[in-house]
N, C-alpha and C. Protein backbone atom coordinates (compact mmCIF):
# COMPACT_ATOMS: atom_id res chain seq x y z
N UNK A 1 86.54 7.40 -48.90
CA UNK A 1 87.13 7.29 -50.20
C UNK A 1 86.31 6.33 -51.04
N UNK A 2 86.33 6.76 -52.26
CA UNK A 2 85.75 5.66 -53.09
C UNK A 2 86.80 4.21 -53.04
N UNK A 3 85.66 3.57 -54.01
CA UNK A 3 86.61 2.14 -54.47
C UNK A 3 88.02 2.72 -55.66
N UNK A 4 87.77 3.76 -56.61
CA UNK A 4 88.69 4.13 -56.89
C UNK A 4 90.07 4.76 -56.04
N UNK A 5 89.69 5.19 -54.65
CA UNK A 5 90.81 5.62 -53.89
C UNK A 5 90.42 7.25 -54.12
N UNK A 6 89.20 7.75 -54.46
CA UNK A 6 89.25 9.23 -54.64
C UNK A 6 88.34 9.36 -53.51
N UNK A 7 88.73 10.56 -53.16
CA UNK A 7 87.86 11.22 -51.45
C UNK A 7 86.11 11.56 -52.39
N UNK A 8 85.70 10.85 -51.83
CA UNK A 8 84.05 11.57 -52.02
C UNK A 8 83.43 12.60 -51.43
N UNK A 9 82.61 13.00 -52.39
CA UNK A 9 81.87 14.60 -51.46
C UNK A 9 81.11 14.02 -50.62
N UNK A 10 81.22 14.92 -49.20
CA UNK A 10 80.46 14.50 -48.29
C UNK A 10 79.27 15.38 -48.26
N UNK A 11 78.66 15.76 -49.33
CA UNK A 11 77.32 16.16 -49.73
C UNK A 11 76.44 15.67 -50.63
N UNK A 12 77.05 14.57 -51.33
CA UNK A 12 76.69 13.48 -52.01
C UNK A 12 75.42 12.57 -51.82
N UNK A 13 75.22 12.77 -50.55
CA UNK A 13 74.34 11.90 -49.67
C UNK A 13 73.97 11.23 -49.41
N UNK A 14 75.64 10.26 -49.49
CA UNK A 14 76.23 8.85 -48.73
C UNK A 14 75.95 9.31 -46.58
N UNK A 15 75.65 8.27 -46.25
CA UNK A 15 75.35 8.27 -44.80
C UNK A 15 74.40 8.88 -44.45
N UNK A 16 74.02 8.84 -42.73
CA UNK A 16 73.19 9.25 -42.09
C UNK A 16 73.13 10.63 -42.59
N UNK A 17 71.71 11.16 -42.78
CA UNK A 17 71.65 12.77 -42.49
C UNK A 17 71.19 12.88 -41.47
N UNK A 18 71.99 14.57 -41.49
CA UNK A 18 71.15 15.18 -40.14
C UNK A 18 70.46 16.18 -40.35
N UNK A 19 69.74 16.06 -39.03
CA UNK A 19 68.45 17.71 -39.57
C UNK A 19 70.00 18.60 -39.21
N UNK A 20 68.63 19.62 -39.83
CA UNK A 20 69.62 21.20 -39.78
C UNK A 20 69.64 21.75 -38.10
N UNK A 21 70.20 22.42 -37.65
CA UNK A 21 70.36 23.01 -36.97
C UNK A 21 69.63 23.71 -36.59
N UNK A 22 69.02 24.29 -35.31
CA UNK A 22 68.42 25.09 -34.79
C UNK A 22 68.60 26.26 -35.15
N UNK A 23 68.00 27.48 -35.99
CA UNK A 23 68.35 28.84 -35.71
C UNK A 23 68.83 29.37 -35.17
N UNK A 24 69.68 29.90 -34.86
CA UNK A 24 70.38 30.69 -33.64
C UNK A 24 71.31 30.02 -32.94
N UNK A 25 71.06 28.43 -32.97
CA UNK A 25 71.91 27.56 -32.17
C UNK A 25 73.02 27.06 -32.53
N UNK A 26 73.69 26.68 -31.79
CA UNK A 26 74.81 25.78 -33.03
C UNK A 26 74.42 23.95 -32.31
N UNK A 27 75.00 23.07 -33.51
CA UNK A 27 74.00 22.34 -33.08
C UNK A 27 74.99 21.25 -31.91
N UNK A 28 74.55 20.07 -30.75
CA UNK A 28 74.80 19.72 -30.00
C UNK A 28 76.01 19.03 -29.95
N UNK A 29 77.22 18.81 -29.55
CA UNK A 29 77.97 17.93 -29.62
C UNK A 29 77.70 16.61 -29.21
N UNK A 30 78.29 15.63 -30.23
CA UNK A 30 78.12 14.16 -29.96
C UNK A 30 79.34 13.53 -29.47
N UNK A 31 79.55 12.86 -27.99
CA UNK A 31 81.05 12.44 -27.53
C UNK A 31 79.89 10.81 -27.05
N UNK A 32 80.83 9.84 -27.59
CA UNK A 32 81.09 8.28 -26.88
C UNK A 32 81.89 8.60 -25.32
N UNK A 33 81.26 7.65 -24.09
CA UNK A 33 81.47 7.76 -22.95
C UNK A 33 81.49 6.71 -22.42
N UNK A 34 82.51 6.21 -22.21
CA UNK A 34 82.47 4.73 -21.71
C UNK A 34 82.24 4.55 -20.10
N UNK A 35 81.10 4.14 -19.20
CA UNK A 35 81.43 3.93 -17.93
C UNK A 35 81.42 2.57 -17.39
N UNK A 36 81.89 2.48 -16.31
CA UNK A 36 81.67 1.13 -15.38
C UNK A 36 80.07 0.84 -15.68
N UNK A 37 79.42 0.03 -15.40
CA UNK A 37 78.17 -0.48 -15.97
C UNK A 37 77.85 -0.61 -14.24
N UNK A 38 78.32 -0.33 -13.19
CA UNK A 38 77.70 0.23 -11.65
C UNK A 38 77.57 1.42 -11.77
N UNK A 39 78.58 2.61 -12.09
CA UNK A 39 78.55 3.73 -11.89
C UNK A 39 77.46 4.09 -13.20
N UNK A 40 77.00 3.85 -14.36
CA UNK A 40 76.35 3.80 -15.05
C UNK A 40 74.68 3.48 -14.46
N UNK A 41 74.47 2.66 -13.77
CA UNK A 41 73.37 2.09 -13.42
C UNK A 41 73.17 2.88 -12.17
N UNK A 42 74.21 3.41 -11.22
CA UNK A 42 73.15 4.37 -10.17
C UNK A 42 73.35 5.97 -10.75
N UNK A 43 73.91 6.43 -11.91
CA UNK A 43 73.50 7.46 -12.63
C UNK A 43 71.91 7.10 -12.78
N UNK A 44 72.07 6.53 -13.69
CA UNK A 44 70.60 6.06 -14.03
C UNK A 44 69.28 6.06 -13.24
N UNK A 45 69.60 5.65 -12.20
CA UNK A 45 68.56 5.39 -11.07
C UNK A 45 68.41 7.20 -10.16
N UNK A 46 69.86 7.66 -10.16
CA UNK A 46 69.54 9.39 -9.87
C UNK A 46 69.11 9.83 -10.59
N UNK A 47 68.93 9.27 -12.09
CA UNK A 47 68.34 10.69 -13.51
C UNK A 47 66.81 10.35 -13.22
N UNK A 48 66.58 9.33 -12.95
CA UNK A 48 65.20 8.58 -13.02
C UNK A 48 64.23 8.92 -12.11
N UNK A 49 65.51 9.48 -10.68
CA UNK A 49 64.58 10.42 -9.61
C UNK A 49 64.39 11.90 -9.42
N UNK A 50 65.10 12.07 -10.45
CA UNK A 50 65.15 13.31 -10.70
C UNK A 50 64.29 13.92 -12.24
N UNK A 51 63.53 12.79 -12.77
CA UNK A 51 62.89 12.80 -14.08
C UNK A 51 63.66 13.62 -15.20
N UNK A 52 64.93 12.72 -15.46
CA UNK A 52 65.56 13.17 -16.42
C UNK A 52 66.27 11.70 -16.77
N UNK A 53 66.77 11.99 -17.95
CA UNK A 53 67.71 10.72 -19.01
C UNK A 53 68.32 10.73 -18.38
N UNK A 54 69.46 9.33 -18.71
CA UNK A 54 70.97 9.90 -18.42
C UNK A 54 71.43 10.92 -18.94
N UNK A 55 71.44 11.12 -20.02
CA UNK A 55 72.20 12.08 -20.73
C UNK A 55 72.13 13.04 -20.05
N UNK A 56 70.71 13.53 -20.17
CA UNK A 56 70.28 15.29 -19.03
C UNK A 56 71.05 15.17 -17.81
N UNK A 57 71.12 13.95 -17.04
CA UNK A 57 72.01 14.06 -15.88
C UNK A 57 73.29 14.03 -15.79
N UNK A 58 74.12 13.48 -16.87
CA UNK A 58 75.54 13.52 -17.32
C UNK A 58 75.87 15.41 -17.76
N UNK A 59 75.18 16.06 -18.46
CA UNK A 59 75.57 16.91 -18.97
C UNK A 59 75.11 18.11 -17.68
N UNK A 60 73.71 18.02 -16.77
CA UNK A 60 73.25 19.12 -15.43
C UNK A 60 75.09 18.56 -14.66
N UNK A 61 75.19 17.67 -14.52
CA UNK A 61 76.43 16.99 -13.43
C UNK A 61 77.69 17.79 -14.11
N UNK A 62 78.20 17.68 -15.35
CA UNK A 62 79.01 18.08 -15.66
C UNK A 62 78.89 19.75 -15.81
N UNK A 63 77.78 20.70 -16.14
CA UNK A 63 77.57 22.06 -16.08
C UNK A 63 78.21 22.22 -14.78
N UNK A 64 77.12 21.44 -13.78
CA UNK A 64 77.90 21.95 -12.36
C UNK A 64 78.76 21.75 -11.72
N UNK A 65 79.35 20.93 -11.94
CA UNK A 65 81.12 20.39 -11.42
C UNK A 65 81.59 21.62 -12.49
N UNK A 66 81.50 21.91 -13.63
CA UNK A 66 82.35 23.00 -14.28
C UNK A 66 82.13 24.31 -13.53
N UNK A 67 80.78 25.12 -12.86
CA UNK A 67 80.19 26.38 -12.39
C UNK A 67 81.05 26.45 -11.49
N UNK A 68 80.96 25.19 -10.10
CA UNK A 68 81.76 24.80 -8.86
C UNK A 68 83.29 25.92 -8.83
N UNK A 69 84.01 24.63 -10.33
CA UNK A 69 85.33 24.74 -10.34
C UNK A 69 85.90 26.54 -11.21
N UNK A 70 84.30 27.35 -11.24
CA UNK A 70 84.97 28.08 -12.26
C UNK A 70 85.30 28.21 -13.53
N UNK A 71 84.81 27.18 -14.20
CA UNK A 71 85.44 26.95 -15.39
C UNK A 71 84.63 26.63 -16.29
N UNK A 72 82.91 27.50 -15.88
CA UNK A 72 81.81 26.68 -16.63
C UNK A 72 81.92 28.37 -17.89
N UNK A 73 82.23 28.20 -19.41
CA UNK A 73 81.86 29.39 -20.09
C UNK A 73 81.01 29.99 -20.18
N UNK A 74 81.46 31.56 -19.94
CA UNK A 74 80.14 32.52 -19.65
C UNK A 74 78.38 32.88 -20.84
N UNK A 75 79.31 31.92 -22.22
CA UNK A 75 78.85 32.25 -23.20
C UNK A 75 78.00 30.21 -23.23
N UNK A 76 78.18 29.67 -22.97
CA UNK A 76 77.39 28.54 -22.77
C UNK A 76 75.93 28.90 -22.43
N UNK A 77 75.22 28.04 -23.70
CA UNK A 77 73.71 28.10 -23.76
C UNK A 77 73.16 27.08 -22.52
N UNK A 78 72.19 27.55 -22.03
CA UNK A 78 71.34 27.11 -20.88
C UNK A 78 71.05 25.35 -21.60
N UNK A 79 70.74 24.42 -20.07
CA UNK A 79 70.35 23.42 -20.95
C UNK A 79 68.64 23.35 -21.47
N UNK A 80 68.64 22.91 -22.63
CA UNK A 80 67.37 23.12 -23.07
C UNK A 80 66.20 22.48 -21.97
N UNK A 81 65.02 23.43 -22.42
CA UNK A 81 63.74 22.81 -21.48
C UNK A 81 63.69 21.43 -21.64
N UNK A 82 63.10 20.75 -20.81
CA UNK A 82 62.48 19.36 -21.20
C UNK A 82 61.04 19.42 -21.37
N UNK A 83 60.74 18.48 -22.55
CA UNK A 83 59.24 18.52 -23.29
C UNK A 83 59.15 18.71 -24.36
N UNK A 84 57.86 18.95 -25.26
CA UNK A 84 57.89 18.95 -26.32
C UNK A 84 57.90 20.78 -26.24
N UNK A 85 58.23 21.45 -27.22
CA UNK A 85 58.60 22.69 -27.27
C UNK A 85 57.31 23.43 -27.20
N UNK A 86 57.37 24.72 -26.58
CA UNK A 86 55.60 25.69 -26.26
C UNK A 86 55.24 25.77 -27.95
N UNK A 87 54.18 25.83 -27.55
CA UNK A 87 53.55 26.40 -29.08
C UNK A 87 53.15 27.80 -28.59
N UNK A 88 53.43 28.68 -29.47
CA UNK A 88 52.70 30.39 -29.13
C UNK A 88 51.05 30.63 -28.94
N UNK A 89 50.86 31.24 -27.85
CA UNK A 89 49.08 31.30 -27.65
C UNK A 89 48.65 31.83 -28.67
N UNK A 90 49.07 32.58 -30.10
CA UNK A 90 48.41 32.67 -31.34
C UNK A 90 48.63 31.68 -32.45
N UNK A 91 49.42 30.45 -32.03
CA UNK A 91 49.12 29.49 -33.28
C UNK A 91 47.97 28.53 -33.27
């Protein structure tokens, strides 16, 4: 809201921007995750042997505890490659 108390457009382009979206994609969800700062730190140390972030290992962990239980959606996009993206052998 403004200082007057009126809702502002949120196209105005007050705050962070974000890039656009991937073509085809829709773009990633952002969730806050609070953990124990142990269980946090040997995540960490498994993503690290496994040459991935936490994040990549929070979200491979959670795909597959969902596949396990059944309950992973059939329509869920693969997780993206890691790296910088291919360039085509004609560019």
């Amino acid at each position: 809201m403004s200082p007057a108390g009126e809702p502002q457009d949120p196209q105005a382009g007050e705050g962070p921007e974000r890039p656009p979206a991937r073509a085809g994609r829709q773009a990633r969800k952002q969730v806050l995750l609070r953990l124990d700062p142990q269980v946090y730190d040997a995540l960490a140390r498994w993503a690290g042997e496994e040459l991935r972030s936490a994040n990549a290992q929070i979200e491979f962990l959670l795909r597959r505890a969902l596949s396990e239980a059944g309950r992973l959606p059939g329509g869920a996009a693969p997780i993206p490659p890691r790296g910088r993206p291919r360039v085509p052998p004609d560019a």
